[in-house]
Protein backbone atom coordinates (compact mmCIF):
# COMPACT_ATOMS: atom_id res chain seq x y z
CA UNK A 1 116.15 116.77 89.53
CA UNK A 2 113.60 118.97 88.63
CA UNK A 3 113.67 120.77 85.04
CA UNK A 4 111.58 124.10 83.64
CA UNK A 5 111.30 125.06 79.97
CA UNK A 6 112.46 128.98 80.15
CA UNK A 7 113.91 129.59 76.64
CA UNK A 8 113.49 133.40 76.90
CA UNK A 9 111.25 133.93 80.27
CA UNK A 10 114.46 134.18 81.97
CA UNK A 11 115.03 132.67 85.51
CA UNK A 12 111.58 132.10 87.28
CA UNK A 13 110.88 133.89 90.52
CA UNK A 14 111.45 132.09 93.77
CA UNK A 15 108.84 130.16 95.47
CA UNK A 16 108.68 132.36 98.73
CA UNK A 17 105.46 130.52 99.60
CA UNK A 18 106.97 126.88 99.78
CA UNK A 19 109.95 128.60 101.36
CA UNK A 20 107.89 130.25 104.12
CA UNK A 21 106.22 127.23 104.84
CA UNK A 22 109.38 125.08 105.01
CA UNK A 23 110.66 127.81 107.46
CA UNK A 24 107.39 127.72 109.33
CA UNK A 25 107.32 124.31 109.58
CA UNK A 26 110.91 123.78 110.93
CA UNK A 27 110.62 126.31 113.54
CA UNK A 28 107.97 124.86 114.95
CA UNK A 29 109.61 121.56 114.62
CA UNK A 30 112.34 123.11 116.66
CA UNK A 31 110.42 124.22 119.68
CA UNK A 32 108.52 121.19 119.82
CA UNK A 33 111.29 118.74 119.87
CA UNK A 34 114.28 120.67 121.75
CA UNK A 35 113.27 118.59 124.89
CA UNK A 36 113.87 115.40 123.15
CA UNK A 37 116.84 117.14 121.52
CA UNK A 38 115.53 117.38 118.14
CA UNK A 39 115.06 113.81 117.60
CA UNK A 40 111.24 114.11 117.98
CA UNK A 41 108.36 115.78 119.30
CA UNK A 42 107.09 116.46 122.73
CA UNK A 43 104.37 113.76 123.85
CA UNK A 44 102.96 116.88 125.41
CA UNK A 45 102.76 118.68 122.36
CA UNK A 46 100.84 115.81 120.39
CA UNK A 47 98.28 115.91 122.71
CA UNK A 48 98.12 119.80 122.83
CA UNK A 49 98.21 120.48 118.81
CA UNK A 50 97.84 117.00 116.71
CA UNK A 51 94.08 116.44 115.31
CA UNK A 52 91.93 114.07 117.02
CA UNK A 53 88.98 113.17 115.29
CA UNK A 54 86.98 112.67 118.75
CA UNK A 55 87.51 116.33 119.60
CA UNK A 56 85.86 117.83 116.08
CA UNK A 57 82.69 118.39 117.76
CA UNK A 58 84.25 121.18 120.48
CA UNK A 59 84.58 124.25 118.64
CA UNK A 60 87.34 124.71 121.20
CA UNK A 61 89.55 122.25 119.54
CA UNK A 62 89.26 123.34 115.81
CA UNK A 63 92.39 124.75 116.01
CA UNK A 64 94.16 121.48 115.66
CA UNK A 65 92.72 121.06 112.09
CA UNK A 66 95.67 123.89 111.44
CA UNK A 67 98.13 123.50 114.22
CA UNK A 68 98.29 119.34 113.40
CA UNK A 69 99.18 120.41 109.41
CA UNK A 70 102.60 122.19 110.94
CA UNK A 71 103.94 119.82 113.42
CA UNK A 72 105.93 116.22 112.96
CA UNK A 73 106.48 113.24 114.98
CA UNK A 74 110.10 112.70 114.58
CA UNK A 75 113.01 114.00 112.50
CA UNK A 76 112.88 111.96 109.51
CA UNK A 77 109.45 113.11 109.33
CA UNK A 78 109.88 116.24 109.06
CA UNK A 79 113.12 115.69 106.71
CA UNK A 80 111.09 114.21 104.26
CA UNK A 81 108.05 116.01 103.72
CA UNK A 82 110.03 119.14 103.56
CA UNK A 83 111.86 117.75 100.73
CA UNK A 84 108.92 116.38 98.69
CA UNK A 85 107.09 119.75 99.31
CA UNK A 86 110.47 121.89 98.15
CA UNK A 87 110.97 119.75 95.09
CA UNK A 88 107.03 119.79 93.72
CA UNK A 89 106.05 122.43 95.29
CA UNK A 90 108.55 125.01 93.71
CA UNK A 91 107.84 123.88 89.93
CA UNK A 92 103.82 124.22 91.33
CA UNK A 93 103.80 127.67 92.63
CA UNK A 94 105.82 129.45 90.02
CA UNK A 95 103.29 127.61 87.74
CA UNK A 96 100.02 128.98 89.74
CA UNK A 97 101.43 131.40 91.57
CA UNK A 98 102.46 132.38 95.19
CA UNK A 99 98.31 132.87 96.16
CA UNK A 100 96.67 130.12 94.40
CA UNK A 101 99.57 127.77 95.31
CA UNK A 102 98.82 128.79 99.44
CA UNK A 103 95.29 128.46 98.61
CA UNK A 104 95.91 124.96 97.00
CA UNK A 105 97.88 124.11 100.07
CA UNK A 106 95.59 124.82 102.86
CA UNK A 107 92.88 123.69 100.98
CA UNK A 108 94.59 120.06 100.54
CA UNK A 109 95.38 119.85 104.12
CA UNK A 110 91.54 120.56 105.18
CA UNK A 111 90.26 117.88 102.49
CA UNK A 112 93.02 115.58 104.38
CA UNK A 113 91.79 115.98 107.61
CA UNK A 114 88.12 115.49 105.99
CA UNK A 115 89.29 112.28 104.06
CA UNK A 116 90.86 110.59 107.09
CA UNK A 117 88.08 111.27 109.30
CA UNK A 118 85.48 109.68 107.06
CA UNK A 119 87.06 106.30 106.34
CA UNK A 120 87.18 105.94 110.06
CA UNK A 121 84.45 103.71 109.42
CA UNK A 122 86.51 101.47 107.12
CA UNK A 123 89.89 101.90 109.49
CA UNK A 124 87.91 100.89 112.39
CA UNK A 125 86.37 103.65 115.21
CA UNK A 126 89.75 103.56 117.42
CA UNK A 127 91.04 105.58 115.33
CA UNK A 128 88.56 108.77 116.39
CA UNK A 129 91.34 109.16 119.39
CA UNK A 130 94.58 108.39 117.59
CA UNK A 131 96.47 111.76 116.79
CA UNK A 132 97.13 113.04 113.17
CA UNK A 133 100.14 115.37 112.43
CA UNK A 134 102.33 116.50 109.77
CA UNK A 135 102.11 118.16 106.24
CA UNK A 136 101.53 115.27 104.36
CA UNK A 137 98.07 115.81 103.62
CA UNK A 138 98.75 119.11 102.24
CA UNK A 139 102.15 118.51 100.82
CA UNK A 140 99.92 115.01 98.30
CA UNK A 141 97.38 118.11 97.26
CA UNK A 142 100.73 119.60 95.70
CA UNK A 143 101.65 116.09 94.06
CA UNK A 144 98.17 115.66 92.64
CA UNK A 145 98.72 119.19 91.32
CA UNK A 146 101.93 118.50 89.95
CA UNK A 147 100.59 114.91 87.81
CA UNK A 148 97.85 117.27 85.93
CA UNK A 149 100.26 120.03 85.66
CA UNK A 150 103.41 118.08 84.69
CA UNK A 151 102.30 114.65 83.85
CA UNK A 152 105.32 114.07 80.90
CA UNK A 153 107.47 115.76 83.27
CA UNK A 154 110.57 112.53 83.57
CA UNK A 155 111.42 112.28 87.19
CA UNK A 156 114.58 110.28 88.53
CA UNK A 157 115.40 108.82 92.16
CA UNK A 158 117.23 106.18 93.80
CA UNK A 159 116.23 103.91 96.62
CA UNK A 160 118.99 101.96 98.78
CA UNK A 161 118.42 98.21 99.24
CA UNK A 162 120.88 97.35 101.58
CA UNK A 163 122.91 100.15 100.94
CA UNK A 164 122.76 99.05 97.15
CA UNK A 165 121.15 102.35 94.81
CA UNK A 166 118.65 100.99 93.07
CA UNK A 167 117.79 103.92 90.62
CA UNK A 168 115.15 104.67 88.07
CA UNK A 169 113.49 107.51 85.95
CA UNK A 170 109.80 107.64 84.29
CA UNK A 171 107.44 110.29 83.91
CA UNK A 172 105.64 111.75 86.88
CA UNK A 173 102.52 110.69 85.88
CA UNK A 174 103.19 107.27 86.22
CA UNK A 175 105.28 107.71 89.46
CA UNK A 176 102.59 109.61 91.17
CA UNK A 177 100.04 107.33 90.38
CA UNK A 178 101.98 104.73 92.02
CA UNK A 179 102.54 106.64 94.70
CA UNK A 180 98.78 106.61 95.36
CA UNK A 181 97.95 103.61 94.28
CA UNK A 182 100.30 102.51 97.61
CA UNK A 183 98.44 105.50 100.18
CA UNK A 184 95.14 103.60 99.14
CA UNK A 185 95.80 100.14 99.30
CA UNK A 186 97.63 100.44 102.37
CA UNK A 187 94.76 102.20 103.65
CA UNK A 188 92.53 99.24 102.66
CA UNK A 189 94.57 97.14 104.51
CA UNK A 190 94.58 98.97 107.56
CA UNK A 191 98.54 99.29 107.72
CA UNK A 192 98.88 101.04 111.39
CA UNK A 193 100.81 104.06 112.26
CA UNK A 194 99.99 106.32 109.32
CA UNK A 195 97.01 108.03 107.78
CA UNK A 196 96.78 106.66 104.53
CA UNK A 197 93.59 108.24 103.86
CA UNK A 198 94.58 111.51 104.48
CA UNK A 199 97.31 111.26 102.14
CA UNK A 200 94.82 109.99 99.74
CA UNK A 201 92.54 112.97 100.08
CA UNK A 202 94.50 115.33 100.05
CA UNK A 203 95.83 114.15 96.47
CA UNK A 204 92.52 114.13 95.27
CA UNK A 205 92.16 117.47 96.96
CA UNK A 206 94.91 118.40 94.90
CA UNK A 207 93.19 116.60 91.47
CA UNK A 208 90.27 118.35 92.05
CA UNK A 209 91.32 122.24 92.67
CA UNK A 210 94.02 122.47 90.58
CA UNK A 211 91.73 122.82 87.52
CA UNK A 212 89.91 125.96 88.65
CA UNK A 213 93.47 127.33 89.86
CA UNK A 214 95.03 126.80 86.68
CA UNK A 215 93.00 125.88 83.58
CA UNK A 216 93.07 127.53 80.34
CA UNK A 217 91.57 127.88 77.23
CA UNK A 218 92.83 124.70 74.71
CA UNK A 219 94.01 126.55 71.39
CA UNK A 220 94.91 125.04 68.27
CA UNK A 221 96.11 127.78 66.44
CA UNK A 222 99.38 127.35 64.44
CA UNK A 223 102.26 130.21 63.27
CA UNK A 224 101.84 130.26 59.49
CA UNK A 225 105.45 130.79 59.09
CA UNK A 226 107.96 127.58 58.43
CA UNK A 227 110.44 127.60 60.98
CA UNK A 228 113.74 125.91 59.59
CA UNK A 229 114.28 123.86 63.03
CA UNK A 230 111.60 121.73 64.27
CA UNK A 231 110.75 121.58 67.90
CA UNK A 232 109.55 118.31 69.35
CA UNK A 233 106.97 118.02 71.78
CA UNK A 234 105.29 115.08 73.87
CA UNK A 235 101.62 114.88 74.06
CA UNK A 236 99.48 117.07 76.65
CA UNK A 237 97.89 115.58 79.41
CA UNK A 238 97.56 112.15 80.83
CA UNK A 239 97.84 108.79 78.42
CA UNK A 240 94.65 106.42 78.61
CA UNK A 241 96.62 103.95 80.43
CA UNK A 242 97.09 106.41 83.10
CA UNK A 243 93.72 107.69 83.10
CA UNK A 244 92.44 104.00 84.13
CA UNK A 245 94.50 102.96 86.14
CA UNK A 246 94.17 106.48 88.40
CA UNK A 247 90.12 106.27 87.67
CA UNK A 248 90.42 102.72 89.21
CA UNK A 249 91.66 104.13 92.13
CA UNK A 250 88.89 106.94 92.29
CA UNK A 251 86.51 105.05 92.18
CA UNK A 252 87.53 102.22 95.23
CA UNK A 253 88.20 105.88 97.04
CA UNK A 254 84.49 106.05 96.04
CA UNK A 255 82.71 103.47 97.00
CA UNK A 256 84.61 103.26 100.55
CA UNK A 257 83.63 107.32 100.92
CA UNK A 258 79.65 105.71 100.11
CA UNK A 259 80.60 102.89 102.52
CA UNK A 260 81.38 105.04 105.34
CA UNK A 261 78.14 107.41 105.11
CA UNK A 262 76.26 103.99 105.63
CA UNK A 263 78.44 102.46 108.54
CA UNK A 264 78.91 105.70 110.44
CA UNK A 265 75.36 106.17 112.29
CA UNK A 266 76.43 102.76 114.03
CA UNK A 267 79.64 103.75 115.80
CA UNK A 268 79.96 103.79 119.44
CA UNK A 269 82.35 102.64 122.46
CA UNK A 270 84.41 106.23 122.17
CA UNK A 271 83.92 108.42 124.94
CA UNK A 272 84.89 112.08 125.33
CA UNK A 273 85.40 113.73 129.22
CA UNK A 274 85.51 117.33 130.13
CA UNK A 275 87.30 117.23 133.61
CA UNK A 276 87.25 120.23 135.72
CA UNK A 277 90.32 119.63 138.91
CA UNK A 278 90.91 121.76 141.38
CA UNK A 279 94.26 121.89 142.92
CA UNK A 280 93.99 122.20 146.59
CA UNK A 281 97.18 123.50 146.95
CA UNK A 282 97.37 126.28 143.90
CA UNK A 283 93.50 126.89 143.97
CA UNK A 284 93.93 126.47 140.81
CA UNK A 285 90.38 125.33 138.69
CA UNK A 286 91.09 124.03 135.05
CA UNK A 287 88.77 122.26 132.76
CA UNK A 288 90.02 120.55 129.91
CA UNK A 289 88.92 117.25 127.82
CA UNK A 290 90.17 113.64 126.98
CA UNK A 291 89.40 110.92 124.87
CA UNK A 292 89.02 107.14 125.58
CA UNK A 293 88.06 104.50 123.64
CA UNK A 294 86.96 100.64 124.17
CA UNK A 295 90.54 98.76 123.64
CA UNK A 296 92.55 101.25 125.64
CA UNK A 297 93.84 103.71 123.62
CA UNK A 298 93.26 107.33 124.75
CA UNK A 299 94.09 110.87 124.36
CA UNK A 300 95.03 112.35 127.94
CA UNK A 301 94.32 116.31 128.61
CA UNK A 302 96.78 118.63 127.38
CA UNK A 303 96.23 120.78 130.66
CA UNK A 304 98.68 120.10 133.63
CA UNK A 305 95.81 119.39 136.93
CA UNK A 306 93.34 117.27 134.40
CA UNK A 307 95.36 115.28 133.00
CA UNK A 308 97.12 113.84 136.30
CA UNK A 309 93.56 113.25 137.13
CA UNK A 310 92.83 111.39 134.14
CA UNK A 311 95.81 109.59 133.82
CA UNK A 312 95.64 108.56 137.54
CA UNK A 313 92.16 106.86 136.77
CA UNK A 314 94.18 105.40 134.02
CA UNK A 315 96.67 104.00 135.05
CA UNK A 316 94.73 102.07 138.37
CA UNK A 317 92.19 100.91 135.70
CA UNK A 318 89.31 102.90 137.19
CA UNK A 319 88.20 104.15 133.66
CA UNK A 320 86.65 100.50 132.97
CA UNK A 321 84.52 98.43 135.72
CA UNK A 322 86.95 96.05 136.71
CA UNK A 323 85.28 95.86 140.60
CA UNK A 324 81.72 94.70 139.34
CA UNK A 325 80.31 97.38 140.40
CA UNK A 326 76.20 97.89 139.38
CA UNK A 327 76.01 99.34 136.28
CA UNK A 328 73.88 102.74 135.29
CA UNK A 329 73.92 103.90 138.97
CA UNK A 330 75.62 105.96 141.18
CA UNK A 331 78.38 104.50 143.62
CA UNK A 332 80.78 105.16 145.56
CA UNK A 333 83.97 104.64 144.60
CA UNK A 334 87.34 104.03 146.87
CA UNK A 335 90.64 103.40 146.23
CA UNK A 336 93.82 103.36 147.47
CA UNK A 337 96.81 101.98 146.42
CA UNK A 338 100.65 103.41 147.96
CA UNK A 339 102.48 101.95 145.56
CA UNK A 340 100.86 102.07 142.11
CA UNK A 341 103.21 101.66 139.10
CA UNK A 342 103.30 103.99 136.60
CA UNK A 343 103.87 102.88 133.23
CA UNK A 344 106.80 104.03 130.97
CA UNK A 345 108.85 105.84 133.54
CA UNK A 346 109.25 102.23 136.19
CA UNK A 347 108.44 104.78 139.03
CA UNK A 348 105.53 104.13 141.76
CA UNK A 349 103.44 106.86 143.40
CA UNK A 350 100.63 106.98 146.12
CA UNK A 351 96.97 107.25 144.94
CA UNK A 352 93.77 107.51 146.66
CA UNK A 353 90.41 107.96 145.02
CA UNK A 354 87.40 108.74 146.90
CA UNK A 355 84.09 109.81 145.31
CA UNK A 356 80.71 109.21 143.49
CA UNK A 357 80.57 107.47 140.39
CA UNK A 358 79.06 105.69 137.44
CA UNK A 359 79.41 103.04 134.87
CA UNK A 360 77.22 102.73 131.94
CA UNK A 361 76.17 99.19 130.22
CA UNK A 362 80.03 98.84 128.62
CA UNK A 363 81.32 99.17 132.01
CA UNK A 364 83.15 101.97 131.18
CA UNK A 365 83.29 105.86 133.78
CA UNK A 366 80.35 107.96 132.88
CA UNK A 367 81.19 110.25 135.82
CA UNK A 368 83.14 110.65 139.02
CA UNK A 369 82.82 113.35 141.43
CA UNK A 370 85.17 113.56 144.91
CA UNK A 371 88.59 114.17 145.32
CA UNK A 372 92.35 112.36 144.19
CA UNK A 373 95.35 112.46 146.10
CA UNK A 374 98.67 111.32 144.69
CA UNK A 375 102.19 112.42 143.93
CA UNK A 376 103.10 114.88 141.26
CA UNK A 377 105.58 112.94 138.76
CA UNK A 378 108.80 115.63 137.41
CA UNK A 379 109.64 114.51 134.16
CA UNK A 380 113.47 116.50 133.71
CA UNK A 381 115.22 116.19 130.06
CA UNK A 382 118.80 114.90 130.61
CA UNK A 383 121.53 114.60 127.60
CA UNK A 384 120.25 111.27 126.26
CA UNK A 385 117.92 110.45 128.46
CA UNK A 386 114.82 111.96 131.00
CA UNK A 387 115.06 111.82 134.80
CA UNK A 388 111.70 110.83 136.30
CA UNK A 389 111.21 112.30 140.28
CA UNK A 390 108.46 111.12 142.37
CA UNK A 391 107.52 114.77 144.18
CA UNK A 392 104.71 115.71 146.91
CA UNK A 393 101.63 115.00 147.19
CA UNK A 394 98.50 116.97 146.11
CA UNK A 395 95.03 117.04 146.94
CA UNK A 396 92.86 117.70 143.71
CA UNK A 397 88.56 118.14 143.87
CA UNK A 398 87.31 116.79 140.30
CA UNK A 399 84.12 116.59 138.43
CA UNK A 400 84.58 114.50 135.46
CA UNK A 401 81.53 113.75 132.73
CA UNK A 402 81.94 111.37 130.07
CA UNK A 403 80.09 110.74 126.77
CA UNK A 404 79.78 108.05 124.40
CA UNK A 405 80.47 110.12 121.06
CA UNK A 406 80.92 107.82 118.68
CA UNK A 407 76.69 107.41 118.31
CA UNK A 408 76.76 111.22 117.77
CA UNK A 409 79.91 111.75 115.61
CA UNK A 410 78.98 109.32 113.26
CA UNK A 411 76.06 111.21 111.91
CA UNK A 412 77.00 115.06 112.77
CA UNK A 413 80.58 114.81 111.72
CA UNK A 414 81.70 111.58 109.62
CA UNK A 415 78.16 111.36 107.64
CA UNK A 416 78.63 115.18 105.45
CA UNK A 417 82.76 114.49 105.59
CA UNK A 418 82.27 111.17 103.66
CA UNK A 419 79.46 112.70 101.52
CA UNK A 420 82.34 116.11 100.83
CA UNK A 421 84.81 113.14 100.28
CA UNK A 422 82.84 111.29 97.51
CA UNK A 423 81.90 114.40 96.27
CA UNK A 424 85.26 115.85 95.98
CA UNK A 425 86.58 112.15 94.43
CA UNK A 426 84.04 112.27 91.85
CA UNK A 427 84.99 115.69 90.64
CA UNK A 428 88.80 115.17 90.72
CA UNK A 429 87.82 111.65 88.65
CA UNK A 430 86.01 114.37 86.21
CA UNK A 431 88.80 116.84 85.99
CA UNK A 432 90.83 113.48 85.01
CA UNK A 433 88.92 112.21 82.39
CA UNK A 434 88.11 115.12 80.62
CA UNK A 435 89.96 118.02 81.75
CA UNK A 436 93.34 117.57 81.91
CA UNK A 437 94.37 118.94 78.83
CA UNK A 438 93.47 122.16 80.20
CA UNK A 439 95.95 121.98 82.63
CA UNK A 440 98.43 120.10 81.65
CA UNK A 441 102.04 122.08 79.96
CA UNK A 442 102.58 121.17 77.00
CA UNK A 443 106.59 120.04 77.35
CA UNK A 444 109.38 119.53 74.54
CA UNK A 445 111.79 116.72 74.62
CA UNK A 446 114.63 118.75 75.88
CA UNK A 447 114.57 120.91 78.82
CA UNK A 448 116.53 123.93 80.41
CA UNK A 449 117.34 123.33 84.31
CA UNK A 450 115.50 125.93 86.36
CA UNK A 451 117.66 127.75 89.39
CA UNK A 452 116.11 126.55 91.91
């Protein structure tokens, strides 16, 4: 439960900017999972709005850095992040208010996406093609806010251990800094299936900008009068304890931000294709782009035509040189195959592959140019369940270019995110160690709770 000191400010105004982007984020949730019938997202909308860190380099796909802050992989997701931002977020925007808050938000969720792409070097370079969604990101600026803002503030909760409550209460400083002591340790140990990092950075985001949003001048002027009640206050700001522990943390943030600047001109083994199909039977000429990496994991086109291509190629194992075939040069490549599995759905289609095409010294497709034909797959949503149907076959001319972009991200995008990372670490570690004060409310023992 969350508690504001009002006395005679009367009842604070309503947070319409963590309210809007609870309803924005739902909505979207909504129309993005109805297929699945609201249990999670659309694989086809991952691909289309999620960030990939392999893509940062097409100006064409810098709209995921915003589209992959609104969407969520699965309704528990989106459940909890929409809770966490509703019950810090409120107390955090009524303290800043409704344009700095927005501000504070946005700006956490861009210093996520920055954060997670630079300790790619640390997490390995697979990660440049696995997708990143959700508000987290932005939603730990608003926590980092909230410990320099409200760091006596006493927080409870209960967790369930086989279905046993298992219930505590301490200040939010200390359960905050727990909180990210977990995001970066996990990261450290390279815990799959979520972006620690990003959580991390954007709570440092959140350390950092919250004392231009909201510092003020420290007073220590007293009313000469003598009051006949006394009113009991805790101390403002963060205890020295605290201050270690969370300057501990800043600084192995740090040093793996330094890390990465040094590791990331030696990436490679992630390539990035721009395939242009042409459907023979529509006319139809779309270009759109993928991602593969050494160790199979991939990003397939968002576009309908390229990404049957692509994930024809895929699925018969063309993308890697499993037929020997001379490396560096041009060859021609044939292949046919009437009953080729396709994974996931148990189905098997037709597929014949007939061009040019090259494989560089990791035996991996640098190009291919000539012509598919297989059988479109319908994927149709059923009541708990999809209904796969093999359809007709189509004839598709492709061109398809691939790039080794890990040599070239490493210095043009991961090199200046890790330097804005350390950079932003070390000033959040300054704002901690000497300005929190400014920030911080000063809070009495005994509190008033808000209407929320």
């Amino acid at each position: 439960m969350s508690y504001e000191y009002t006395w005679l400010k009367g009842r604070p105004g309503k947070p319409l900017v963590t309210l809007t982007i609870i309803a924005i984020n739902v909505i979207i949730y909504v129309f993005t999972s109805y297929q699945n019938f609201l249990a999670q997202i659309s694989q086809d909308w991952i691909d289309m709005l999620s960030y990939v860190p392999a893509l940062i380099q097409t100006p064409l796909q810098w709209y995921r850095i915003l589209t992959s802050m609104f969407i969520h992989a699965d309704i528990f997701h989106i459940f909890f992040n929409m809770w966490f931002l509703y019950f810090f977020g409120s107390t955090v925007e009524r303290r800043i208010g409704h344009l700095k808050y927005l501000a504070l938000y946005l700006a956490s969720g861009l210093l996520a996406i920055v954060f997670h792409t630079s300790f790619i070097p640390v997490m390995g370079s697979v990660n440049l093609v696995i997708p990143a969604l959700g508000a987290s990101g932005a939603i730990s600026g608003i926590l980092g806010a909230y410990l320099l803002l409200f760091p006596q503030r006493r927080l409870s909760g209960c967790y369930f251990i086989f279905l046993i409550p298992v219930c505590f209460t301490m200040s939010a400083a200390w359960f905050l800094i727990l909180w990210f002591a977990t995001q970066v340790i996990y990261g450290y140990l390279k815990f799959g299936g979520v972006a620690f990092f990003a959580h991390a950075g954007g709570f440092i985001g959140g350390l950092a900008l919250i004392y231009p949003l909201a510092k003020r001048p420290l007073t220590t002027e007293h009313e000469l009068h003598h009051p006949i009640f006394i009113e009991w206050h805790t101390g403002r700001g963060l205890d020295k304890t605290a201050k270690l522990i969370l300057a501990i943390l800043l600084l192995a943030v740090i040093v793996g931000a330094a890390y990465a600047t040094v590791i990331a001109p030696t990436m490679s083994g992630v390539y990035f294709y721009t395939i242009t199909a042409i459907n023979e039977n529509t006319k139809n000429v779309v270009t759109d782009q993928a991602v593969y990496a050494l160790g199979g994991d991939y990003i397939a086109p968002s576009q309908s035509d390229p990404r049957i291509v692509f994930n024809r190629l895929l699925w018969a194992g063309l993308l890697v040189n499993v037929m020997g075939h001379p490396q560096n040069v041009i060859i021609p490549l044939k292949y046919l195959n009437n009953n080729l599995l396709v994974p996931d759905y148990a189905v098997r289609i037709s597929l014949d592959v007939d061009g040019l095409a090259m494989y560089d010294s990791n035996n991996v497709l640098r190009s291919f140019n000539g012509t598919i034909i297989t059988n479109v797959i319908n994927v149709i949503p059923m009541v708990f369940n999809v209904r796969v149907v093999v359809g007709e076959k189509v004839t598709y001319r492709c061109e398809i270019i691939g790039e080794d972009i890990a040599g070239s991200i490493g210095p043009n995008v991961i090199f200046p995110f890790a330097a804005a990372a350390t950079l932003t670490s070390i000033a959040a570690l300054y704002v901690v160690m000497y300005k929190d004060r400014e920030v911080a409310e000063e809070e009495t023992l005994f509190f008033i709770p808000a209407h929320l």
